[in-house]
Structure formats: C-alpha cells, structure tokens
C-alpha atoms as a PDB file:
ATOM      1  CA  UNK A   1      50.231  11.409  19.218  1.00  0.00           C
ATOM      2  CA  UNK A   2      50.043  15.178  18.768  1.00  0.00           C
ATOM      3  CA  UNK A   3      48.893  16.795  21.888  1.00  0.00           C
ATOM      4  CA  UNK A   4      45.795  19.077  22.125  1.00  0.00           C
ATOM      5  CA  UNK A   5      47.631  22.141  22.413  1.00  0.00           C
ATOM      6  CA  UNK A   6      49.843  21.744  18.709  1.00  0.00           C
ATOM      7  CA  UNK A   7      46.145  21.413  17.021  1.00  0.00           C
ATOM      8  CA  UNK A   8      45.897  25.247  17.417  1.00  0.00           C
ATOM      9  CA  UNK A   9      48.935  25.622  15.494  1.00  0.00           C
ATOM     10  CA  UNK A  10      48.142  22.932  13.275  1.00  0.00           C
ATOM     11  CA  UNK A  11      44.484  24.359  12.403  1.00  0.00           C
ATOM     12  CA  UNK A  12      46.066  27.458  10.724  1.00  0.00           C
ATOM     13  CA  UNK A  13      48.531  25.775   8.093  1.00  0.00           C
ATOM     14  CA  UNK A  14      45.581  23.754   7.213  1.00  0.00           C
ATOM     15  CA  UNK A  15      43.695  26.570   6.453  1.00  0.00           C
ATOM     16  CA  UNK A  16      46.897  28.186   4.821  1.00  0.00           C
ATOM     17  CA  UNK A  17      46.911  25.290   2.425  1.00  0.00           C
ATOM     18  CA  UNK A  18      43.375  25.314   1.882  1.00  0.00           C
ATOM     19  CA  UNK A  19      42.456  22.135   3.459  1.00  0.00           C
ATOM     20  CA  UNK A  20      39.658  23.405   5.314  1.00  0.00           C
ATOM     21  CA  UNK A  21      37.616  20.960   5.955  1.00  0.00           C
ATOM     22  CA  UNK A  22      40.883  19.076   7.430  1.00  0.00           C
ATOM     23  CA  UNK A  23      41.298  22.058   9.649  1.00  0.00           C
ATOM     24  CA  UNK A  24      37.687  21.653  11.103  1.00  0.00           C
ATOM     25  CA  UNK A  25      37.987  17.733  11.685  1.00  0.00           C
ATOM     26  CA  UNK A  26      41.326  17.669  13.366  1.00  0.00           C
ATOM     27  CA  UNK A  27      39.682  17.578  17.110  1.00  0.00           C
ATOM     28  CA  UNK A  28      38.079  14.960  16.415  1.00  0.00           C
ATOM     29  CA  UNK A  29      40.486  13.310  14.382  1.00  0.00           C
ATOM     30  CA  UNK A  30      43.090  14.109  17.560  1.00  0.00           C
ATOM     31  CA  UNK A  31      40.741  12.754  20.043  1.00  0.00           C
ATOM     32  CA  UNK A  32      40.003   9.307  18.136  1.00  0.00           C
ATOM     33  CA  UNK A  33      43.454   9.044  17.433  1.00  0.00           C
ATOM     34  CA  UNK A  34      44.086   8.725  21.354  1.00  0.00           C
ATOM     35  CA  UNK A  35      41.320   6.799  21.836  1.00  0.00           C
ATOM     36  CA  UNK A  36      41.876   4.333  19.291  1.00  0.00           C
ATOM     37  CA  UNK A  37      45.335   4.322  19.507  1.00  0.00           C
ATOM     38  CA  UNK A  38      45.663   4.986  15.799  1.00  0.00           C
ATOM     39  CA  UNK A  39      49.259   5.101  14.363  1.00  0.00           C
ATOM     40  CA  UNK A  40      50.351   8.211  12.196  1.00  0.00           C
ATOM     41  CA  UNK A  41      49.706   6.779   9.101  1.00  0.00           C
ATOM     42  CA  UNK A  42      45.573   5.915   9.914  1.00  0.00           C
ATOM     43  CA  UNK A  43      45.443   9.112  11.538  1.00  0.00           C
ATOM     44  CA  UNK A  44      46.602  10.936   8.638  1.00  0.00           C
ATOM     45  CA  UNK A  45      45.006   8.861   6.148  1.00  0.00           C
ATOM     46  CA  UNK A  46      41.202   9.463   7.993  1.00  0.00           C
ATOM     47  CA  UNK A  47      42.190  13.370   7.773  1.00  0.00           C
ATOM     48  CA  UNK A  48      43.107  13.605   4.470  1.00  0.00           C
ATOM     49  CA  UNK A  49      40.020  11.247   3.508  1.00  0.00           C
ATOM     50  CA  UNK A  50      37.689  13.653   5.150  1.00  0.00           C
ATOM     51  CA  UNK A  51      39.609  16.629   2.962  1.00  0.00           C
ATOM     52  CA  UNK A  52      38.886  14.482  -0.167  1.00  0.00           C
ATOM     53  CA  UNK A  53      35.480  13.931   0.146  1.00  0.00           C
ATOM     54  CA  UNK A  54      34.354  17.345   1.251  1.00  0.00           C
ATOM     55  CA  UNK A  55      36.354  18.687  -2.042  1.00  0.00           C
ATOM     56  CA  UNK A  56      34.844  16.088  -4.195  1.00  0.00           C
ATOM     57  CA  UNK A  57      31.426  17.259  -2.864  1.00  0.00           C
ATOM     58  CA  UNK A  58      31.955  20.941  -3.337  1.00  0.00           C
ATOM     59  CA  UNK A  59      33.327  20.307  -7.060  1.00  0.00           C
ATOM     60  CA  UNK A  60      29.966  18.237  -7.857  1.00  0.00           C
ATOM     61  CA  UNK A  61      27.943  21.511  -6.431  1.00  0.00           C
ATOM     62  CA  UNK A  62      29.674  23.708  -8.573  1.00  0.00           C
ATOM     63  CA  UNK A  63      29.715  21.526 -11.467  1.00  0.00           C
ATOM     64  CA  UNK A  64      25.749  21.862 -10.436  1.00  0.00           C
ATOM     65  CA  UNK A  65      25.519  24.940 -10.253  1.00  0.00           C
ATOM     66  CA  UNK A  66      27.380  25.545 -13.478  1.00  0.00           C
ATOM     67  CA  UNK A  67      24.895  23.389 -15.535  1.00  0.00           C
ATOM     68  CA  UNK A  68      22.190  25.580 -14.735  1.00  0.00           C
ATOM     69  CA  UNK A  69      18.887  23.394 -14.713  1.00  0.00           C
ATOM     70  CA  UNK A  70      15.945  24.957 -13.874  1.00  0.00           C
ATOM     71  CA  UNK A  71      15.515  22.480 -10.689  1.00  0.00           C
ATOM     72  CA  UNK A  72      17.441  19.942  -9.106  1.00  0.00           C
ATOM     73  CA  UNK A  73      16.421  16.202 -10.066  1.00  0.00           C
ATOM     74  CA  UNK A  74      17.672  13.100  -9.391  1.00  0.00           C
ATOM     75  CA  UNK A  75      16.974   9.270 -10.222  1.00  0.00           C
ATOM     76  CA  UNK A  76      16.248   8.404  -7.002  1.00  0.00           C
ATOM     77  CA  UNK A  77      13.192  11.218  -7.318  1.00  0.00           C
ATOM     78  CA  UNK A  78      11.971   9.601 -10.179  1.00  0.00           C
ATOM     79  CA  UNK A  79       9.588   7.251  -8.885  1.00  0.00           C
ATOM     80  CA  UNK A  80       9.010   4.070 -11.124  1.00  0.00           C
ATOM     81  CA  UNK A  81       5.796   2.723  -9.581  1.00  0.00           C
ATOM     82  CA  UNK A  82       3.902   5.094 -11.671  1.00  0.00           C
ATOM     83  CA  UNK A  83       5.373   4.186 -14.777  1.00  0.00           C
ATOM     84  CA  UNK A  84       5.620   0.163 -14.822  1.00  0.00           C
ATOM     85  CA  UNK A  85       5.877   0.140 -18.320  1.00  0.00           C
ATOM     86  CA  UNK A  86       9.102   1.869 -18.302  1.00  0.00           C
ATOM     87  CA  UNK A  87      11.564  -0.299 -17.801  1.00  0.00           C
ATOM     88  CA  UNK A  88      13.954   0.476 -14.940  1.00  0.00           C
ATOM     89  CA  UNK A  89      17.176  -1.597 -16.063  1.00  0.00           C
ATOM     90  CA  UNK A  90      16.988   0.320 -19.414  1.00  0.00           C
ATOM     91  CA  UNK A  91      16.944   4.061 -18.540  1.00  0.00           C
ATOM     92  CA  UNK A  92      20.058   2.531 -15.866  1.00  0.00           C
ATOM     93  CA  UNK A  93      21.877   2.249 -19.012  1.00  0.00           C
ATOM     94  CA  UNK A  94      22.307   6.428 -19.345  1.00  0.00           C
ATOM     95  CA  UNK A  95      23.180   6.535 -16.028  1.00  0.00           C
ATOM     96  CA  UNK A  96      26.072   4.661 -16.789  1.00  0.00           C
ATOM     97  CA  UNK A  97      29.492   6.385 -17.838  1.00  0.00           C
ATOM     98  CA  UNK A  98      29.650   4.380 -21.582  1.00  0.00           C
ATOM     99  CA  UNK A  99      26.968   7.100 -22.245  1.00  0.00           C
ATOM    100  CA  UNK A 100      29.714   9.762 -22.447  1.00  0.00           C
ATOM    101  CA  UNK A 101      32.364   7.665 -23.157  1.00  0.00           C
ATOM    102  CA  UNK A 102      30.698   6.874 -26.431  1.00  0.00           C
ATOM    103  CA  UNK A 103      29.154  10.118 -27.308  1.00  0.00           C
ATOM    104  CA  UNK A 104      25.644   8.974 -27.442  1.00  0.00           C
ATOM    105  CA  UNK A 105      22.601  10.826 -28.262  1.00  0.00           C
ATOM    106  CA  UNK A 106      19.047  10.808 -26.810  1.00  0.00           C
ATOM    107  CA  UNK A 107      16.181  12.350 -27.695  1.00  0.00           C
ATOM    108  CA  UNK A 108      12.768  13.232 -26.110  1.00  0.00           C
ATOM    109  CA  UNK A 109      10.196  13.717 -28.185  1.00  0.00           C
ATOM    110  CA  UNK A 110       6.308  14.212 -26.922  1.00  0.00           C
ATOM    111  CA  UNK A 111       3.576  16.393 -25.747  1.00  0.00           C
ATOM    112  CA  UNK A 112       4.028  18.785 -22.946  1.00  0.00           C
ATOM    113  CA  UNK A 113       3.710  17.432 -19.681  1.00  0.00           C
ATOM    114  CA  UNK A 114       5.376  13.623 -19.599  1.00  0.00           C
ATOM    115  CA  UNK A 115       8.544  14.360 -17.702  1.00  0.00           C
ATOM    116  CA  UNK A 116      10.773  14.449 -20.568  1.00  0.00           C
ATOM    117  CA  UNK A 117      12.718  17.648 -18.962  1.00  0.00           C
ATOM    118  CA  UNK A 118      13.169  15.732 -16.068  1.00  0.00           C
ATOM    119  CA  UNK A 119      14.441  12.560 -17.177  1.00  0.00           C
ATOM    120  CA  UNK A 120      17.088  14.787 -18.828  1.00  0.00           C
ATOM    121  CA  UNK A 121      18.109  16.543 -15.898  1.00  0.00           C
ATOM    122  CA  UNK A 122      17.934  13.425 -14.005  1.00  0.00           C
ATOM    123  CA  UNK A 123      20.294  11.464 -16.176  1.00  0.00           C
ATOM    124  CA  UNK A 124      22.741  14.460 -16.553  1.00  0.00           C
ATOM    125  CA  UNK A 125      22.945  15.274 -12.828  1.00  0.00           C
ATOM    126  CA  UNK A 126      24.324  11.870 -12.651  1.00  0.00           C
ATOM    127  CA  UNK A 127      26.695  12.422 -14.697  1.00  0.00           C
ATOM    128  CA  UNK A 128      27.585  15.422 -13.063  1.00  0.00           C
ATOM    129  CA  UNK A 129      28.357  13.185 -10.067  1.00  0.00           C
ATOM    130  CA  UNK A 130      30.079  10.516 -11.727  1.00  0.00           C
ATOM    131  CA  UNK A 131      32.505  13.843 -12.496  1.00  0.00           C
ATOM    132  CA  UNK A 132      31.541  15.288 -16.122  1.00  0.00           C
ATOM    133  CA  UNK A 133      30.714  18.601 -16.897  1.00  0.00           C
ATOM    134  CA  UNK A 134      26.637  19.683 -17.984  1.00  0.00           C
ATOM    135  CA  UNK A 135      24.943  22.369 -19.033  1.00  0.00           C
ATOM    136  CA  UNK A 136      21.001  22.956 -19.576  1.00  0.00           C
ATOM    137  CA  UNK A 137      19.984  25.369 -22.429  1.00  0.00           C
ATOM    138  CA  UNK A 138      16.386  25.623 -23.941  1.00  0.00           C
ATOM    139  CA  UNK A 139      16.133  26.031 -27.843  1.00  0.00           C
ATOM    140  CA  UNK A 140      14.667  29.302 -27.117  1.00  0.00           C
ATOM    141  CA  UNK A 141      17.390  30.643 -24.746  1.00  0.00           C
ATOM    142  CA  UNK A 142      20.095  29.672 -26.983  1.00  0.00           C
ATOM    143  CA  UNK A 143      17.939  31.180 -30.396  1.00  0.00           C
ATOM    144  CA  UNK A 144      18.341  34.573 -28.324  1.00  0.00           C
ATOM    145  CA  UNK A 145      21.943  34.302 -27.335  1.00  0.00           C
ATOM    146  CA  UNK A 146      22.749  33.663 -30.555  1.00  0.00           C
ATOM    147  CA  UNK A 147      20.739  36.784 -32.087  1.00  0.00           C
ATOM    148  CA  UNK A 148      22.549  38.796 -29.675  1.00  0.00           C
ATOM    149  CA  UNK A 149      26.075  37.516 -31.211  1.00  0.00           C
ATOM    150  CA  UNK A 150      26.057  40.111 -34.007  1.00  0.00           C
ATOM    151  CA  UNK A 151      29.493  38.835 -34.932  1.00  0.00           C
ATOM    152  CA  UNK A 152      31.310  35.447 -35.805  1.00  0.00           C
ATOM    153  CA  UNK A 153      33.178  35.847 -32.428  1.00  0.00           C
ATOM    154  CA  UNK A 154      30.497  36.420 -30.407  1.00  0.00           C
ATOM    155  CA  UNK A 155      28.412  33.423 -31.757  1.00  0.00           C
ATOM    156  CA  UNK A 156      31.519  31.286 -31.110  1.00  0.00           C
ATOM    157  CA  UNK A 157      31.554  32.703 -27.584  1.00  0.00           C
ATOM    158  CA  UNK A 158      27.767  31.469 -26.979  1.00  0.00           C
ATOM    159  CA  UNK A 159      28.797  28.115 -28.562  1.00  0.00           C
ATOM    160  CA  UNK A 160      31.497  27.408 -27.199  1.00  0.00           C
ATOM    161  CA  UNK A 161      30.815  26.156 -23.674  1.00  0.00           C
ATOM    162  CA  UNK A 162      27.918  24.079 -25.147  1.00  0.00           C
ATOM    163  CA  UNK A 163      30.335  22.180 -27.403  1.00  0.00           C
ATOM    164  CA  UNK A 164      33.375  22.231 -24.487  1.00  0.00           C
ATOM    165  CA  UNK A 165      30.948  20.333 -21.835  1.00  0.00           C
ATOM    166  CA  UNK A 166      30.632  17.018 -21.246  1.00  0.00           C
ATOM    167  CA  UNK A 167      26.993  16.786 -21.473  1.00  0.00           C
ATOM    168  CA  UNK A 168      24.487  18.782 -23.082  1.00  0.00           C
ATOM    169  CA  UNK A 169      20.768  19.117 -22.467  1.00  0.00           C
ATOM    170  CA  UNK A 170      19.260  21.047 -24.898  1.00  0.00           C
ATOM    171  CA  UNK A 171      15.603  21.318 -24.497  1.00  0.00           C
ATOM    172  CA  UNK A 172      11.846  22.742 -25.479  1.00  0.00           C
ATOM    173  CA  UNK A 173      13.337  22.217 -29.031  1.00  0.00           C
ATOM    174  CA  UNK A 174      10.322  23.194 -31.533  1.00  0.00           C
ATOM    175  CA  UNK A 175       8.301  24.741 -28.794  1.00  0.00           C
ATOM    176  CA  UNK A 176       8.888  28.529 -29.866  1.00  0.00           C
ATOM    177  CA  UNK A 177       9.814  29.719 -33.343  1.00  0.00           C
ATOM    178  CA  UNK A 178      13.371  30.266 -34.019  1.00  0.00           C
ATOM    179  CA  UNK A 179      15.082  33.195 -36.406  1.00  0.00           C
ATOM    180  CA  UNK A 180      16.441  31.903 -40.018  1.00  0.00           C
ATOM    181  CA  UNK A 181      20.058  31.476 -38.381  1.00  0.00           C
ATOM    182  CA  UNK A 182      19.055  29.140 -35.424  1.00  0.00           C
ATOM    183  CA  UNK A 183      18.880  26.114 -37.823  1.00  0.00           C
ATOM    184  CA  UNK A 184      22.675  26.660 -38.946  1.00  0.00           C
ATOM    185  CA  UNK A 185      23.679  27.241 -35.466  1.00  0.00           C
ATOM    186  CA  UNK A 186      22.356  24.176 -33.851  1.00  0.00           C
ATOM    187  CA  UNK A 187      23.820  21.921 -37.014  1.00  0.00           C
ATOM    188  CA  UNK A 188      26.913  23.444 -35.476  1.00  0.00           C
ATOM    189  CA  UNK A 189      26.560  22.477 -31.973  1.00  0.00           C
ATOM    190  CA  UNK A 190      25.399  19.115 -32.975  1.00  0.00           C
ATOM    191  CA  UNK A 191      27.674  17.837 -35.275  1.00  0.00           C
ATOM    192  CA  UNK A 192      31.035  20.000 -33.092  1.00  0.00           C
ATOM    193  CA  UNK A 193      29.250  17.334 -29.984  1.00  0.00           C
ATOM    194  CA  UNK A 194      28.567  14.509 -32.588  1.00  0.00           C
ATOM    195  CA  UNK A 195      31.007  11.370 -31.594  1.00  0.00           C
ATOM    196  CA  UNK A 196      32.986  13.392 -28.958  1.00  0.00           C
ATOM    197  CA  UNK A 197      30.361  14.280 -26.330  1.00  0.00           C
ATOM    198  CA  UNK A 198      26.541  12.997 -25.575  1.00  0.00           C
ATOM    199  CA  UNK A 199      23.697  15.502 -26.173  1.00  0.00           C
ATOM    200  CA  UNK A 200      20.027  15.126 -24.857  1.00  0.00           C
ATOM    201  CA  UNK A 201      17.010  16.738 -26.457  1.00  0.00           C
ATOM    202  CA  UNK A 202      13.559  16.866 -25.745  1.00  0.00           C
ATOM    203  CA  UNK A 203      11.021  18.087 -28.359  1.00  0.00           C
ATOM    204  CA  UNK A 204       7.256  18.827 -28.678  1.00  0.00           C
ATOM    205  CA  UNK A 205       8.181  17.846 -32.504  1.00  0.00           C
ATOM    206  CA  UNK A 206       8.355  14.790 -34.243  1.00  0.00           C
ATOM    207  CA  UNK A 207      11.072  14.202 -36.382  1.00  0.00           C
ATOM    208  CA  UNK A 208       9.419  14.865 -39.141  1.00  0.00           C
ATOM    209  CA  UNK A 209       8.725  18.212 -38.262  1.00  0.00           C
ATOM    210  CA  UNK A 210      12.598  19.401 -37.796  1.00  0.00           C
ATOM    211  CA  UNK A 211      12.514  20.715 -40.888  1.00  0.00           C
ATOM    212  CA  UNK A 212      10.073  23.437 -39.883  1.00  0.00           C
ATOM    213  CA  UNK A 213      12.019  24.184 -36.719  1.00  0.00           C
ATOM    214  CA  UNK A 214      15.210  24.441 -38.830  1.00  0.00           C
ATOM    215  CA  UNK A 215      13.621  26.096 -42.041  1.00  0.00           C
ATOM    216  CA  UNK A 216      15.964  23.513 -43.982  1.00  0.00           C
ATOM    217  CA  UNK A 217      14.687  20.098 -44.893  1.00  0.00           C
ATOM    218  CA  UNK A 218      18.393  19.065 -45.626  1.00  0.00           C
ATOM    219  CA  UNK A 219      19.588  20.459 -42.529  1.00  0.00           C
ATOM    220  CA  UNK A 220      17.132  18.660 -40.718  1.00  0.00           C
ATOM    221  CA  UNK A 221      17.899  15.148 -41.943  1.00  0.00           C
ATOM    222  CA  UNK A 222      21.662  15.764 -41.574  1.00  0.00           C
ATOM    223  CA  UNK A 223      20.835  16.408 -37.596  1.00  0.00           C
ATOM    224  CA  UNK A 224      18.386  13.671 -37.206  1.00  0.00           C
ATOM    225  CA  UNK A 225      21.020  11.690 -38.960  1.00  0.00           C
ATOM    226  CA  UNK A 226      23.827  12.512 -36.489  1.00  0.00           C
ATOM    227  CA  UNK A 227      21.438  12.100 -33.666  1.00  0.00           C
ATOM    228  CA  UNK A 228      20.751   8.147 -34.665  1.00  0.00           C
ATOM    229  CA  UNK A 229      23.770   7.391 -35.394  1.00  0.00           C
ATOM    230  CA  UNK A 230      24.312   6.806 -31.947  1.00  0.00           C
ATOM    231  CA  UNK A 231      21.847   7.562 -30.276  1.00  0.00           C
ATOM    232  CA  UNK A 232      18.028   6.567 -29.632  1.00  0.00           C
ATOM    233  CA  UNK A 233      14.862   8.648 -30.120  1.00  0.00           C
ATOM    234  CA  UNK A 234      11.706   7.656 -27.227  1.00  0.00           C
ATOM    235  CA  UNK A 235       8.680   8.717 -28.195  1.00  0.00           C
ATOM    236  CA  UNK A 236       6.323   9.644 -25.376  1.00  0.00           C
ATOM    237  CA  UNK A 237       2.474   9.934 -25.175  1.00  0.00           C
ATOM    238  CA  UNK A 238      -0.593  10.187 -22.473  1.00  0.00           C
ATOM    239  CA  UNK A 239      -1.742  12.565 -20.131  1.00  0.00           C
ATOM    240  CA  UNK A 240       0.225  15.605 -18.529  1.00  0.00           C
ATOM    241  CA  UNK A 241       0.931  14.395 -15.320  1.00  0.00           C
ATOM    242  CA  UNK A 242       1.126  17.830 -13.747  1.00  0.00           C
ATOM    243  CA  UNK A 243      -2.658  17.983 -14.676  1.00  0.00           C
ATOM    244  CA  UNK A 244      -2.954  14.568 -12.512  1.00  0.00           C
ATOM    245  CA  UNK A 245      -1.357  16.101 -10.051  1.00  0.00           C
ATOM    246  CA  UNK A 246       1.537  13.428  -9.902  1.00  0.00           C
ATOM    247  CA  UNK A 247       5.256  13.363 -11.417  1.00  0.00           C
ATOM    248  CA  UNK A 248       5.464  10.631 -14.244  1.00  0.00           C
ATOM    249  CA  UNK A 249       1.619   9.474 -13.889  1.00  0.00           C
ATOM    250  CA  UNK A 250      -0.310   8.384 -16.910  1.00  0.00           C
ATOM    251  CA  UNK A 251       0.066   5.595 -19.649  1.00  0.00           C
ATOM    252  CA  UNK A 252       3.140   7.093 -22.162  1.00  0.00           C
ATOM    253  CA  UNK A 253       4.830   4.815 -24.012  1.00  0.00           C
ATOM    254  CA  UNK A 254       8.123   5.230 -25.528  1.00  0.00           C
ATOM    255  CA  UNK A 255       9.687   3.474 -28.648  1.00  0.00           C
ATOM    256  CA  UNK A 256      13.117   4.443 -30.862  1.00  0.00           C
ATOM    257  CA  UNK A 257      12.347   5.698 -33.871  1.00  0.00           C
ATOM    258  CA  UNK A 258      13.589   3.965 -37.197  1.00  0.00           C
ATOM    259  CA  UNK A 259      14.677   6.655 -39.287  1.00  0.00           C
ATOM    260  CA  UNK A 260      14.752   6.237 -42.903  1.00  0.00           C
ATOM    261  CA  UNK A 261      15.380   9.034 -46.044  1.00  0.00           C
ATOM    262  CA  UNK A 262      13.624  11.773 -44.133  1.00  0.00           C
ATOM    263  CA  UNK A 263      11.420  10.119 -42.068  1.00  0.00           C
ATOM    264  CA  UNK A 264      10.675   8.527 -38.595  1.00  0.00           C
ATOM    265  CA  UNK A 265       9.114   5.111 -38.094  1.00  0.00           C
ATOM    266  CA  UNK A 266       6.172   6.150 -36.191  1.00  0.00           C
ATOM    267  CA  UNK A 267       4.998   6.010 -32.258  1.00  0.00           C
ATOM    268  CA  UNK A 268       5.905   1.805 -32.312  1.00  0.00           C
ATOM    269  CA  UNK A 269       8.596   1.872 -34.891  1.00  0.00           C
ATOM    270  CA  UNK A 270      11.092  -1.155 -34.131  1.00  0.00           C
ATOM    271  CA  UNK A 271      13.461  -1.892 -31.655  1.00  0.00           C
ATOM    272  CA  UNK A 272      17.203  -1.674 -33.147  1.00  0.00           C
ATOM    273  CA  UNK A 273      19.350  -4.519 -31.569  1.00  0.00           C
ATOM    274  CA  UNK A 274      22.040  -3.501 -28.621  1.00  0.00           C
ATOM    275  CA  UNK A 275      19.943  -0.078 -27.852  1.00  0.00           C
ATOM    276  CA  UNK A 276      17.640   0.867 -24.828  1.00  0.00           C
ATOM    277  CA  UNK A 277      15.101   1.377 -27.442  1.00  0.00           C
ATOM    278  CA  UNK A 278      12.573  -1.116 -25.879  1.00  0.00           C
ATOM    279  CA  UNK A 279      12.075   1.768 -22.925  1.00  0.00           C
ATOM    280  CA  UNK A 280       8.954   3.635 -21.852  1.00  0.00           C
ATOM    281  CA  UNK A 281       8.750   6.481 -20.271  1.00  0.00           C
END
C-alpha cells in the first residue's frame, strides 16, 4: 500500500484535478486500506465512490438552488396523518420519473391556505434529486419579467429557461391581475412544455375562470386543453391550515376535473381511468 508520507503528494494532484473531496478522504482511505488489507482496486474504488457521491450531492444543491423555491420542502415533511383522505400511494406516482418522462401536467387548484405550493415544491425537489432540472416562478413574477422584455428577444430571454427545464412550477396563477400580454405569453410556455416537459400549477381559480386570468376565452380552453391532455387537475377545499396552526390540517378533498367544451366537471367530477385522479389533498 501507499505509505503515509506519498499521501502529501498525492493530496495535491487530487485537488489539481478537482477531486476534492477524494483529496480530503485519502487518510482515511490510506489507513483502512492497511487495516483491512484492501487490494488497489477496493482501495481505489472506495475513493473514487466517496468523489462520486459528494459531486452528485453538490450538483443536486445547485440544481436547488437554481430552481429557486421560496423554501425547501420535501415528501418526507409532508406529513400524511393529517390528511388520511389523501391517498399516499397516489401522490407516490409524481414522485416517480414517468412523470417527466411523459410530460405530464398537474394542476392545483383551491383556496389559499391548503398546501398546494408545497405539494409542488415537494414533488419537484424530488425530481431535482432523481437528477432533472426545476424552476419555481409565480404568475405574478413572470407577468413582470415579461413587461420588462420590451422586445421579442428579451421576452424569449425570460422564456427561455422556463421552457429549457425539466420541470416547471408555475404558481399563484389567478391570484394578481395580469397585463393584456400575459395570456399570450403563458400559451407560449405551455404549449413550448406541452408533451416534452411536465409543468405544475396551482391556482386560486377554477378552470372556468382562466378566461378572466387570460382575457381570452379561446386561449383559455386551448391551455386547459393542453393541461388535460396529460395531465390531472385536484381540486382542493377546507380550512387554511396555517390558520390551524398545522401544515396540511383540515378536511380538503381533491378530485380531477372532467373537462368538457369550456368547462370543468365540478369539485367531485369523475375519476378518468389510469390517472391519480382519485387523490386528496
């Protein structure tokens, strides 16, 4: 094995290459090696393992970071012994990697206060671990980047991470009013994402009340159309649980929403077959 002394000269080229978390584990890698009696190929194996995993770690924190959600959330936070009537095996099913790999859509539609920002941070940041790309935008933050974009160029510029990413949370939609060129704009970003990459919204507004957020009733039922296709609306309702005093308290109940010329199905509109439609949340 390689004596104590080479390790200092060692420690250095690691560095050099940028394998710095190899650098800081070769002591201890040297002094199990002699212990253990590992041969070369273990020894360098368990080094360059450590490497990995340290780099894999530091690309899903910057892959965090680069999202941008207002706090950090996780599925394991989200406690289901609050909520028995949401099913646990069905929101599982967006924390699986089919949801990007088939570009599906969900939205989250209810009142302020039922967690539905959450549950869309939760299910991206675990995407972000599995290895895709995120990024959290509220309606009203992109309606303001885009009426800085005084140019075609610039609006591309604002638009053009939120179509390149693997998943997008766009949320608060229909909490704020928009200018006359939001409605366009999103249309863009939804159908540029629509079969390529997953989206998640969450909205105040029920479907049928798009149309005012978009000031276009055609425009409207083109993006609620792209959104179903494959995708699944939950509708939420009960208490704020931030006036309870407890994350994901109260008795909201989510259904997917049957969408037909125009118009949604309702707060118990019917379960499509092969969906996680029959969730609550």
């Amino acid at each position: 094995m390689i004596a104590k002394p080479e390790a200092a000269a060692l420690e250095p080229l690691l560095e050099q290459l940028g394998m710095h978390q190899a650098a800081a584990v070769l002591p201890d890698w040297l002094d199990r090696a002699a212990s253990q009696e590992l041969s070369y190929a273990d020894f360098l194996h368990g080094l360059l393992e450590e490497e990995s995993v340290a780099r894999a770690n530091a690309a899903t924190q910057k892959r965090l970071r680069q999202a941008s959600f207002p706090y950090a959330a996780t599925i394991e936070q989200f406690d289901f012994r609050f909520r028995p009537e949401l099913k646990r095996q069905v929101v599982l099913r967006y924390l699986d990697p089919t949801f990007v790999e088939q570009a599906r859509t969900l939205a989250l539609i209810g009142p302020p206060g039922l967690g539905k920002t959450m549950l869309a941070i939760c299910i991206a940041t675990k995407h972000i671990q599995l290895g895709a790309t995120a990024r959290f935008i509220t309606a009203q933050q992109l309606a303001n980047q885009l009426g800085r974009a005084l140019t075609s160029a610039g609006r591309q510029r604002v638009l053009r991470p939120l179509l390149a990413c693997d998943v997008l949370v766009i949320d608060e939609l229909g909490y704020l009013p928009t200018l006359p060129g939001f409605g366009p704009a999103l249309y863009e970003l939804i159908a540029g994402r629509y079969e390529k990459r997953p989206t998640l919204i969450t909205s105040n507004k029920s479907l049928t009340e798009w149309a005012a957020i978009v000031q276009d009733a055609s425009l409207a039922t083109a993006l609620v159309d792209r959104i179903l296709h494959h995708g699944e609306v939950f509708y939420l309702k009960g208490p704020s649980w931030r006036l309870k005093g407890r994350s994901l308290e109260g008795e909201a109940v989510a259904a997917a929403a049957a969408f037909t010329n125009g118009t949604d199905g309702g707060l118990e509109a019917q379960h499509r077959p092969g969906g996680p439609e029959d969730a609550a949340r």
